[in-house]
Protein backbone atom coordinates (compact mmCIF):
# COMPACT_ATOMS: atom_id res chain seq x y z
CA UNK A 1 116.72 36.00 132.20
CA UNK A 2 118.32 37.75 129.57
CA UNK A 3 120.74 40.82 129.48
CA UNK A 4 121.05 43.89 127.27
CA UNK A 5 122.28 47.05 127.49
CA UNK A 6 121.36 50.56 126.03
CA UNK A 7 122.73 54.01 126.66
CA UNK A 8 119.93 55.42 127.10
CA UNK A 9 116.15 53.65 127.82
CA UNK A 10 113.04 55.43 127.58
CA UNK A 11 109.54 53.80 129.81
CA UNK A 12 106.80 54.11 127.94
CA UNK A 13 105.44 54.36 123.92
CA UNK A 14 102.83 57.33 124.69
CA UNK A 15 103.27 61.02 123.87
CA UNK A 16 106.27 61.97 126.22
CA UNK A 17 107.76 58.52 125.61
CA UNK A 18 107.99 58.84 122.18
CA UNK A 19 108.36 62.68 121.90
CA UNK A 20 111.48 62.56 123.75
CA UNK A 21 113.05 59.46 121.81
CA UNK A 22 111.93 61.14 118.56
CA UNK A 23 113.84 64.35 119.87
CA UNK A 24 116.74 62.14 120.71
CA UNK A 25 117.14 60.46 117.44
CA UNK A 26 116.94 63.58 115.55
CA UNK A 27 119.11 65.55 116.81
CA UNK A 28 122.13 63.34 118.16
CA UNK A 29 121.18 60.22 115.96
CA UNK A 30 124.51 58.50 116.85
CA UNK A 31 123.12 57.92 120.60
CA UNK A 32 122.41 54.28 121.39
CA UNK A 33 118.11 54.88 122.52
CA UNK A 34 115.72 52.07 123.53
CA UNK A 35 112.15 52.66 123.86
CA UNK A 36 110.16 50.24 126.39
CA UNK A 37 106.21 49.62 125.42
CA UNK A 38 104.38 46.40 124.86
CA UNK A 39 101.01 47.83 123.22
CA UNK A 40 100.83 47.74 119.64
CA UNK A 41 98.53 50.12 119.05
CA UNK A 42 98.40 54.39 120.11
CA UNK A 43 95.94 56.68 121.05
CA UNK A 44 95.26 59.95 120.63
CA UNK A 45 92.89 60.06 123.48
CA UNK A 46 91.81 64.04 123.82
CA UNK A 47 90.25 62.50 120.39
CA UNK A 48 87.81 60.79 122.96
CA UNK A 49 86.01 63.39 124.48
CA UNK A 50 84.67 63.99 120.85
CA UNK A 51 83.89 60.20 119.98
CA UNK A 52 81.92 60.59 123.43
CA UNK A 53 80.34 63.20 121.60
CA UNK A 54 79.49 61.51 118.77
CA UNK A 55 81.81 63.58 116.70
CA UNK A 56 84.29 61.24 115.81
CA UNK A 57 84.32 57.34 115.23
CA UNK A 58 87.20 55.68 118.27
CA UNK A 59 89.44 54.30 115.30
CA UNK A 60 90.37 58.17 114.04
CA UNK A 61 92.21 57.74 117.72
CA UNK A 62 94.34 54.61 116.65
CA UNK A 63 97.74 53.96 115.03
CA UNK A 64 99.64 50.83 114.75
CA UNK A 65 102.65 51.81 117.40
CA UNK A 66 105.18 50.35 114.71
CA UNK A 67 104.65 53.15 112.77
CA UNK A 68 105.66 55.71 115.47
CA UNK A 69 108.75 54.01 116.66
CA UNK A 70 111.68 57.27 115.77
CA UNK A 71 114.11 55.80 113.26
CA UNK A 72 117.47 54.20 114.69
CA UNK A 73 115.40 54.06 118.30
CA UNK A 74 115.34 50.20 119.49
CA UNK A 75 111.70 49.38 120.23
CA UNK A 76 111.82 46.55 123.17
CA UNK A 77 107.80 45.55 123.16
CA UNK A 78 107.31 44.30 127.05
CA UNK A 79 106.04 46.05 129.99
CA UNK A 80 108.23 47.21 132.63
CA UNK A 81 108.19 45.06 135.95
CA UNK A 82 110.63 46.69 138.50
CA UNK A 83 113.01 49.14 138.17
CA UNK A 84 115.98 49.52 140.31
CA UNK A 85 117.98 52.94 139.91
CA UNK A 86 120.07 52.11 142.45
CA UNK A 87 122.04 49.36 140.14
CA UNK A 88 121.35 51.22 136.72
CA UNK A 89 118.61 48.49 135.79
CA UNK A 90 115.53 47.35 134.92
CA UNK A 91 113.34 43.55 134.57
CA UNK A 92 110.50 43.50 132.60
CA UNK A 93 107.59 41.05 132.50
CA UNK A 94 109.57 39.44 129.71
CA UNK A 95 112.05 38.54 132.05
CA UNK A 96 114.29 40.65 129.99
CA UNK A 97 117.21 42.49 132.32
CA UNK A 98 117.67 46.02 130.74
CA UNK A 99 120.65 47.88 132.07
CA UNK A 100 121.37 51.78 131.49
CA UNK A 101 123.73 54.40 131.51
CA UNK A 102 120.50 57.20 131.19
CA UNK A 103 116.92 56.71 132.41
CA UNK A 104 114.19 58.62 130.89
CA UNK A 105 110.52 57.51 132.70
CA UNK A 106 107.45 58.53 131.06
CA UNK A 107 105.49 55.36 131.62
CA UNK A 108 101.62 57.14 131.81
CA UNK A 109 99.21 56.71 133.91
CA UNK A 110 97.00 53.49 135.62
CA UNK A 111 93.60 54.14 135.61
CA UNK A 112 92.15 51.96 138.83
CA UNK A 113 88.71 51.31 137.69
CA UNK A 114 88.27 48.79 140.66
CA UNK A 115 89.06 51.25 142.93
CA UNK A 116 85.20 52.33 142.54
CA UNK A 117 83.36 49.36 144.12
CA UNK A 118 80.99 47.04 141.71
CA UNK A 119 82.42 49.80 138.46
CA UNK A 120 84.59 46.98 136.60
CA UNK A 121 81.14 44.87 136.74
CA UNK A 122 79.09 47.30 135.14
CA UNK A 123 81.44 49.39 133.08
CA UNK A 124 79.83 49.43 129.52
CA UNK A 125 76.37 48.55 130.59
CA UNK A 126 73.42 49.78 132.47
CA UNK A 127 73.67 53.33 131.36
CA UNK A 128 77.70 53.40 133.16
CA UNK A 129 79.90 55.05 130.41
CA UNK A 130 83.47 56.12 130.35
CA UNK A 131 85.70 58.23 128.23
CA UNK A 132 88.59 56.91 129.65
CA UNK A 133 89.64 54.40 127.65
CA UNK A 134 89.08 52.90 124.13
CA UNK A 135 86.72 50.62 124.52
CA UNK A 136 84.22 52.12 126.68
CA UNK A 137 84.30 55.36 124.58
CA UNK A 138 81.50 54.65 121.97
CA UNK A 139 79.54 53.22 124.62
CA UNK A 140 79.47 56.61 125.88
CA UNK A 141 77.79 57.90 122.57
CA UNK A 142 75.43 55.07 122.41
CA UNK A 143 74.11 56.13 126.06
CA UNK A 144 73.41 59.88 124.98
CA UNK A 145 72.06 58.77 121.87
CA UNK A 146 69.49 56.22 124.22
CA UNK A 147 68.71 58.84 126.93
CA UNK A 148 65.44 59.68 127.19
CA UNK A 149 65.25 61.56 130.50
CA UNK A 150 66.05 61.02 134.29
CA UNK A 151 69.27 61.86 135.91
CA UNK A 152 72.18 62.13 134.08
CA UNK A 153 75.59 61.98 136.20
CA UNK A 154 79.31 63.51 135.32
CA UNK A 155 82.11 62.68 138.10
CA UNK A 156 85.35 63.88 138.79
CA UNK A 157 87.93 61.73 141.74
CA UNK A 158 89.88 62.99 144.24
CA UNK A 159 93.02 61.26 142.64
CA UNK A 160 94.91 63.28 140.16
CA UNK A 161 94.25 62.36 136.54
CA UNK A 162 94.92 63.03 133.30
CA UNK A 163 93.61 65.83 130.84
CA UNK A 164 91.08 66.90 134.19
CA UNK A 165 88.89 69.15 132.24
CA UNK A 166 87.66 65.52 130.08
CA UNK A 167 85.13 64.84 133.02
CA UNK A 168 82.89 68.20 132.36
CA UNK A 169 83.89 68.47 128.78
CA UNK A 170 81.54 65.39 127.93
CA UNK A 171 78.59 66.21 130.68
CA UNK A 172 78.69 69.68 128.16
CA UNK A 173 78.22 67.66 124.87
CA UNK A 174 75.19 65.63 126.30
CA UNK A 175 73.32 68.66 127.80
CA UNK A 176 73.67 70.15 123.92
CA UNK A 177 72.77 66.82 122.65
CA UNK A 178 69.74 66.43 125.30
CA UNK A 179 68.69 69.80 123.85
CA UNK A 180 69.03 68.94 120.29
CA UNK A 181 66.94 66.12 120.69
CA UNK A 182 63.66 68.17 122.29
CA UNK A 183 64.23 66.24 125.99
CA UNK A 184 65.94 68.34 127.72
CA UNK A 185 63.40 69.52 130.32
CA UNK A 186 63.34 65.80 131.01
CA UNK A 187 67.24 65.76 131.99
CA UNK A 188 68.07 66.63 135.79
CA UNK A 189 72.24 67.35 135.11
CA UNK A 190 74.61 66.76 137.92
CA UNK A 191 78.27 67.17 138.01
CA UNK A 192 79.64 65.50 141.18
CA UNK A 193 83.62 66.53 141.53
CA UNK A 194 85.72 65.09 144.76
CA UNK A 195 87.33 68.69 144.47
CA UNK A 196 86.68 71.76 146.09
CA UNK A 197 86.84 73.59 142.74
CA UNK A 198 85.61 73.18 139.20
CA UNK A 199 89.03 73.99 137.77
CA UNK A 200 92.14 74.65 138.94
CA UNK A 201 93.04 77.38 137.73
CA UNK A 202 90.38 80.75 138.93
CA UNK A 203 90.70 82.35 135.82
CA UNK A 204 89.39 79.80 133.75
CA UNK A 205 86.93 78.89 136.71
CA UNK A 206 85.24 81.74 137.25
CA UNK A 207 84.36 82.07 133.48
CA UNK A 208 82.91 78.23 133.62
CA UNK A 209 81.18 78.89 137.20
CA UNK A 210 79.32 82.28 136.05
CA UNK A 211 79.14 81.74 131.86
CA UNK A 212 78.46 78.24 131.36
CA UNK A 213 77.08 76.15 134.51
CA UNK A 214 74.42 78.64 135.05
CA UNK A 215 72.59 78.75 131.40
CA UNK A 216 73.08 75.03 131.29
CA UNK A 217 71.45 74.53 133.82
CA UNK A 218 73.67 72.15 135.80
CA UNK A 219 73.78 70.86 139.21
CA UNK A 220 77.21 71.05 140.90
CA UNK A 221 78.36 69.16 143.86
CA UNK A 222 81.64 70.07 145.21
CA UNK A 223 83.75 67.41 147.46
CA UNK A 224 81.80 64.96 146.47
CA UNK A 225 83.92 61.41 145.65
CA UNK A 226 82.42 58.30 143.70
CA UNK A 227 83.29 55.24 145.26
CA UNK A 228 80.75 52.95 144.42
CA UNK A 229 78.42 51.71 141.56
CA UNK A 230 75.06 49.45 142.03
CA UNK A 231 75.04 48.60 138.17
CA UNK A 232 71.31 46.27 138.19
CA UNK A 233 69.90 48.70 140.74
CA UNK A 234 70.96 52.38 138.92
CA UNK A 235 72.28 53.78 141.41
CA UNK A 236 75.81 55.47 142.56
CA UNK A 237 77.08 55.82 146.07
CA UNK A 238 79.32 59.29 146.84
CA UNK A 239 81.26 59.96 149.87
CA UNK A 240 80.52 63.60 151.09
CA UNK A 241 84.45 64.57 151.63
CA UNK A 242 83.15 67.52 153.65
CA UNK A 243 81.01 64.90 156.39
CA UNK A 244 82.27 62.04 155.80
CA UNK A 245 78.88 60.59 155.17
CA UNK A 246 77.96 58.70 152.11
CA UNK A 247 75.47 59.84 149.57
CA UNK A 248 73.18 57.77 146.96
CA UNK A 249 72.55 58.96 143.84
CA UNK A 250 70.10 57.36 141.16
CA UNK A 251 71.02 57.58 137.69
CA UNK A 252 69.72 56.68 134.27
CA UNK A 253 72.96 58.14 132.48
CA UNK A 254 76.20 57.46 134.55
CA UNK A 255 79.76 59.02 133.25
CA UNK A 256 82.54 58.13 135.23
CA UNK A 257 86.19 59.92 135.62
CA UNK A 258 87.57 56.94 137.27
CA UNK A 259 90.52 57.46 139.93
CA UNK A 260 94.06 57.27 138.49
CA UNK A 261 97.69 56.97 139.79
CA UNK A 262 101.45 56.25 139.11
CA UNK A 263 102.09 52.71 137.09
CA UNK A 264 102.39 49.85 140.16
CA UNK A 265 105.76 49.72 139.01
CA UNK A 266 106.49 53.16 139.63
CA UNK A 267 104.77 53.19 143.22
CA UNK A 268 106.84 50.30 144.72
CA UNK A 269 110.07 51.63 143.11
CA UNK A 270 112.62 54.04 144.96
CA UNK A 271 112.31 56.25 142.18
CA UNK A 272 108.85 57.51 143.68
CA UNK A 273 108.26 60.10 146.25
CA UNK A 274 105.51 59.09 148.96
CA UNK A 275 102.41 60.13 146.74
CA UNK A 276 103.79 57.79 144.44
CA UNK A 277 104.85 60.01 141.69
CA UNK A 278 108.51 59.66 139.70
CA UNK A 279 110.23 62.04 141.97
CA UNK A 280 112.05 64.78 139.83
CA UNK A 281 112.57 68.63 139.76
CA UNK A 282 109.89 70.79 138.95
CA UNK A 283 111.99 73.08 136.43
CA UNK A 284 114.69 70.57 135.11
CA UNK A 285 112.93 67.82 135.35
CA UNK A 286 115.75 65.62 136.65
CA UNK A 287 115.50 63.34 139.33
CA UNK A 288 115.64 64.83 142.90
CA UNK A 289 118.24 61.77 144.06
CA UNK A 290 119.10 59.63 140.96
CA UNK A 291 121.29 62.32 138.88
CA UNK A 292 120.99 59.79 135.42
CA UNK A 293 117.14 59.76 136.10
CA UNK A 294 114.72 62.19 134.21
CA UNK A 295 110.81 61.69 133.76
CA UNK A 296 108.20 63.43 132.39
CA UNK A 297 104.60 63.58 131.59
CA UNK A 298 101.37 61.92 133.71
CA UNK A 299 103.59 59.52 135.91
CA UNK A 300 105.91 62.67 137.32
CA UNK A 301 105.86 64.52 140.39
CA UNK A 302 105.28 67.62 138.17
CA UNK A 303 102.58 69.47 140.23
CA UNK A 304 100.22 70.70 137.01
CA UNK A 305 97.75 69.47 134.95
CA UNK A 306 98.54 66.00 133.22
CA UNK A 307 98.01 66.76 129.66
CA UNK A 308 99.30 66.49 126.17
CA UNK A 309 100.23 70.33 126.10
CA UNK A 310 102.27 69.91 129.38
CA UNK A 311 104.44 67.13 127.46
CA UNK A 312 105.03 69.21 124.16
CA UNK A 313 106.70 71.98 126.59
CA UNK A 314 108.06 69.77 128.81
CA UNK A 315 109.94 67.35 126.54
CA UNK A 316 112.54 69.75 125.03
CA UNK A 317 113.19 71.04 128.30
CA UNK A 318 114.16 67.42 129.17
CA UNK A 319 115.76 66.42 126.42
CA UNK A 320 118.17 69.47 126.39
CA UNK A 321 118.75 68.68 130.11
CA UNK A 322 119.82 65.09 129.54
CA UNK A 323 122.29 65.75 126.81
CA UNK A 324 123.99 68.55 129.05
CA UNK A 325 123.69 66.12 132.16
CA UNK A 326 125.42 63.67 129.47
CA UNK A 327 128.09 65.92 128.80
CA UNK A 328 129.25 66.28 132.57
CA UNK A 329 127.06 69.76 132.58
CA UNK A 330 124.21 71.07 135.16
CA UNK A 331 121.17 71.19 133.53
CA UNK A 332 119.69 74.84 133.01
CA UNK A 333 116.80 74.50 131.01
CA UNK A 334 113.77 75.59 132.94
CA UNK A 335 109.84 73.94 132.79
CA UNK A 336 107.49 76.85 133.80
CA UNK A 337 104.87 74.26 133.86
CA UNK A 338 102.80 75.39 131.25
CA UNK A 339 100.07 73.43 129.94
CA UNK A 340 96.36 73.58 128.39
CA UNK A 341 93.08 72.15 128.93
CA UNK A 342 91.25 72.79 125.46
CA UNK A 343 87.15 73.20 127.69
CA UNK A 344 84.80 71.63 125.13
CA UNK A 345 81.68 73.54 126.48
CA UNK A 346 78.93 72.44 123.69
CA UNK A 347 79.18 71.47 119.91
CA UNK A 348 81.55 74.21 118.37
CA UNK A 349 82.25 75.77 121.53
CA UNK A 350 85.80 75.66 123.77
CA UNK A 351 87.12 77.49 126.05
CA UNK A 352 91.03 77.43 125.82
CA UNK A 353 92.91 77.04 129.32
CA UNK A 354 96.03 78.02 129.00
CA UNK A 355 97.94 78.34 132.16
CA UNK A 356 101.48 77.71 134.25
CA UNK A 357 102.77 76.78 137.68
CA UNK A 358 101.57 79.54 139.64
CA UNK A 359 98.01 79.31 137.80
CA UNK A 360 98.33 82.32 135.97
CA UNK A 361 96.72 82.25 132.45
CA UNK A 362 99.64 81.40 129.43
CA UNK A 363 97.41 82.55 126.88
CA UNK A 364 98.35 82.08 122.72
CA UNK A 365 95.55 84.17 120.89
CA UNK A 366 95.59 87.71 121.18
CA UNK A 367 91.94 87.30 122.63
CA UNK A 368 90.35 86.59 125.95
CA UNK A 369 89.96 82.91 125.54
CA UNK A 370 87.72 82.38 128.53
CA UNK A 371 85.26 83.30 125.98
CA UNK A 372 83.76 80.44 124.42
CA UNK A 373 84.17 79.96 120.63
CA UNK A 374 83.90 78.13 117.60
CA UNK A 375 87.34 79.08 116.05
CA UNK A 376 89.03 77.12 119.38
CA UNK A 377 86.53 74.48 118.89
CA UNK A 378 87.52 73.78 115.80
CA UNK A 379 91.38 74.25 116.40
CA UNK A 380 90.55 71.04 118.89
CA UNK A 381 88.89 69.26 116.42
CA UNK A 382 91.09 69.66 113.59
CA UNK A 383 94.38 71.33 114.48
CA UNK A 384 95.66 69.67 117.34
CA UNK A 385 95.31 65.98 115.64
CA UNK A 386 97.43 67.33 113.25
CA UNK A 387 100.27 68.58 115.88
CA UNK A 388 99.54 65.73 118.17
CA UNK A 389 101.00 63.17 114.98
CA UNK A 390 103.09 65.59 112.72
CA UNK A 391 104.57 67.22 115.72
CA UNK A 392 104.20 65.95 119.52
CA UNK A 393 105.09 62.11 119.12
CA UNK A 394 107.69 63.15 116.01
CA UNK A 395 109.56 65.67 118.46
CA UNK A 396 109.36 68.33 116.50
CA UNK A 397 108.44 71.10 118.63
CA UNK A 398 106.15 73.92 118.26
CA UNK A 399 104.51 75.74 116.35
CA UNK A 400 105.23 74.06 112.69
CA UNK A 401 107.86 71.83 113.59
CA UNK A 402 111.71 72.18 113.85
């Protein structure tokens, strides 16, 4: 096993990875960084709710991950196997020993597909789509473009997951699409979500549960989890959270939000708390026990919504924290835990979620934006591409970007 050293290591090549490595290297470029992440390729994946859609084709989502790697940042392609924070160190599958004098984890988030009984088998087939990952996106597209009537089913887990308005967002665009197409008075729409709620947040809920479910005519089952999938036989098996009992659904059109949690690396590391999450202050983002630890984004105990939005305000707040901590200082920057849910609710309509820790709205435009509209749908489609590469996973920080 070989050893190396680095001052500071960032987990994990996705948008708070690289964002705060970016950040890093720009502004103290003399700091010794290494960036951790064996994929070669990254995603922009809120670009996948629209390839879903039909709007997009999946390789808009894609860059080569070389090209994204911040200038003077050491880019050690592996995965991360253990981690121990106790001894300043980590082992990859590489068998490479990494030590540290700063930890930065931002390693995303697993999606457990075979968590959901008989999905992995069918996943891409029968009429069972996914916008959840690359290659099970255009799939998703082919099935609305083959519907021709029956039920059609949208789920949400009872795990936490990331960008958690994606699982509605899509069941919107295929009721449009159903309509477009002359058949939708052949469509019976169901939305089956393991929460008690449609979105977190009540001011953004309200707006979907009395402007947009109702003239869309859409079924909604609340507490409702999917944890099984007869592929051959069409049909998908629910556990009632409420009764414990367990409900089959047929389908012709499945869409699946499958659960999600921590990295296994993460989970079986002390640097998790017991849900599993990177354990770490909710305003400085430090870790609550390992004072050279920080994390951020989808694999932190950061109780809002795991988005993009949440990492472009979070990762300056960390980054400023770290080089204080580095400097013998106590971190002050605060995380208010703002972040955004862009609501695709049809083709050119959104409803922007904006909204903070204590679920109160966070709102940019001088305009109720629980209304939908076809300026925000369009900011989606167009603008935030543009900020996502140019700005997020550059460090450069809102709006236009220093």
């Amino acid at each position: 096993m070989s050893d190396i050293h680095h001052q500071i290591v960032v987990i994990g090549g996705g948008a708070a990875g690289l964002s705060v490595a970016a950040r890093l290297a720009r502004i103290t470029p003399k700091l010794d960084v290494a960036l951790v992440e064996p994929s070669d390729t990254h995603y922009y994946q809120p670009l996948w709710t629209l390839v879903g859609g039909g709007e997009f084709r999946r390789e808009k989502s894609a860059r080569p991950m070389s090209s994204l790697i911040p200038a003077g940042v050491t880019w050690i392609r592996d995965a991360v196997l253990n981690v121990w924070p106790e001894k300043n160190c980590l082992q990859t599958v590489g068998e490479q020993r990494i030590s540290y004098d700063w930890l930065v984890v931002a390693p995303g988030i697993q999606i457990d597909w075979d968590k959901i009984k008989g999905l992995p088998e069918t996943l891409g087939k029968n009429g069972v789509c996914s916008n959840y990952s690359y290659q099970t996106a255009s799939y998703t597209w082919e099935c609305l473009q083959n519907f021709q009537g029956g039920e059609a089913l949208f789920t949400f887990p009872a795990t936490p997951i990331k960008c958690a308005g994606a699982p509605q967002k899509i069941m919107y665009l295929a009721e449009e699409h159903f309509r477009r197409r002359g058949i939708r008075h052949k469509a019976h729409i169901s939305y089956l979500c393991a929460t008690p709620v449609i979105f977190s947040c009540p001011h953004y809920a309200k707006a979907l549960m009395d402007n947009v479910i109702p003239p869309r005519e859409i079924d909604v089952a609340f507490r409702h989890n999917l944890i099984a999938v007869r592929g051959e036989a069409k049909e998908a098996v629910f556990q009632n959270l409420e009764t414990n009992e367990e409900v089959v659904r047929p389908f012709d059109l499945l869409h699946v939000a499958p659960p999600m949690s921590a990295p296994d690396f993460v989970k079986r590391s002390t640097l998790a708390n017991d849900a599993g999450w990177v354990d770490v202050h909710k305003h400085t983002l430090r870790h609550n026990r390992f004072a050279n630890v920080f994390a951020l984004g989808d694999a932190s105990s950061l109780p809002t919504s795991k988005t993009a939005a949440a990492v472009r305000a979070q990762f300056p707040v960390l980054t400023q924290n770290l080089l204080d901590a580095m400097a013998g200082k106590e971190p002050t920057t605060q995380y208010d835990g703002y972040t955004s849910c862009p609501l695709v609710t049809g083709y050119g309509k959104l409803i922007l979620a904006e909204f903070d820790y204590d679920l109160k709205p966070r709102e940019t435009f001088p305009f109720d934006q629980r209304v939908e509209r076809k300026s925000m749908y369009l900011l989606k489609k167009y603008v935030l591409p543009v900020i996502y590469w140019d700005g997020l996973v550059r460090g450069r920080t809102w709006p236009w970007f220093g």
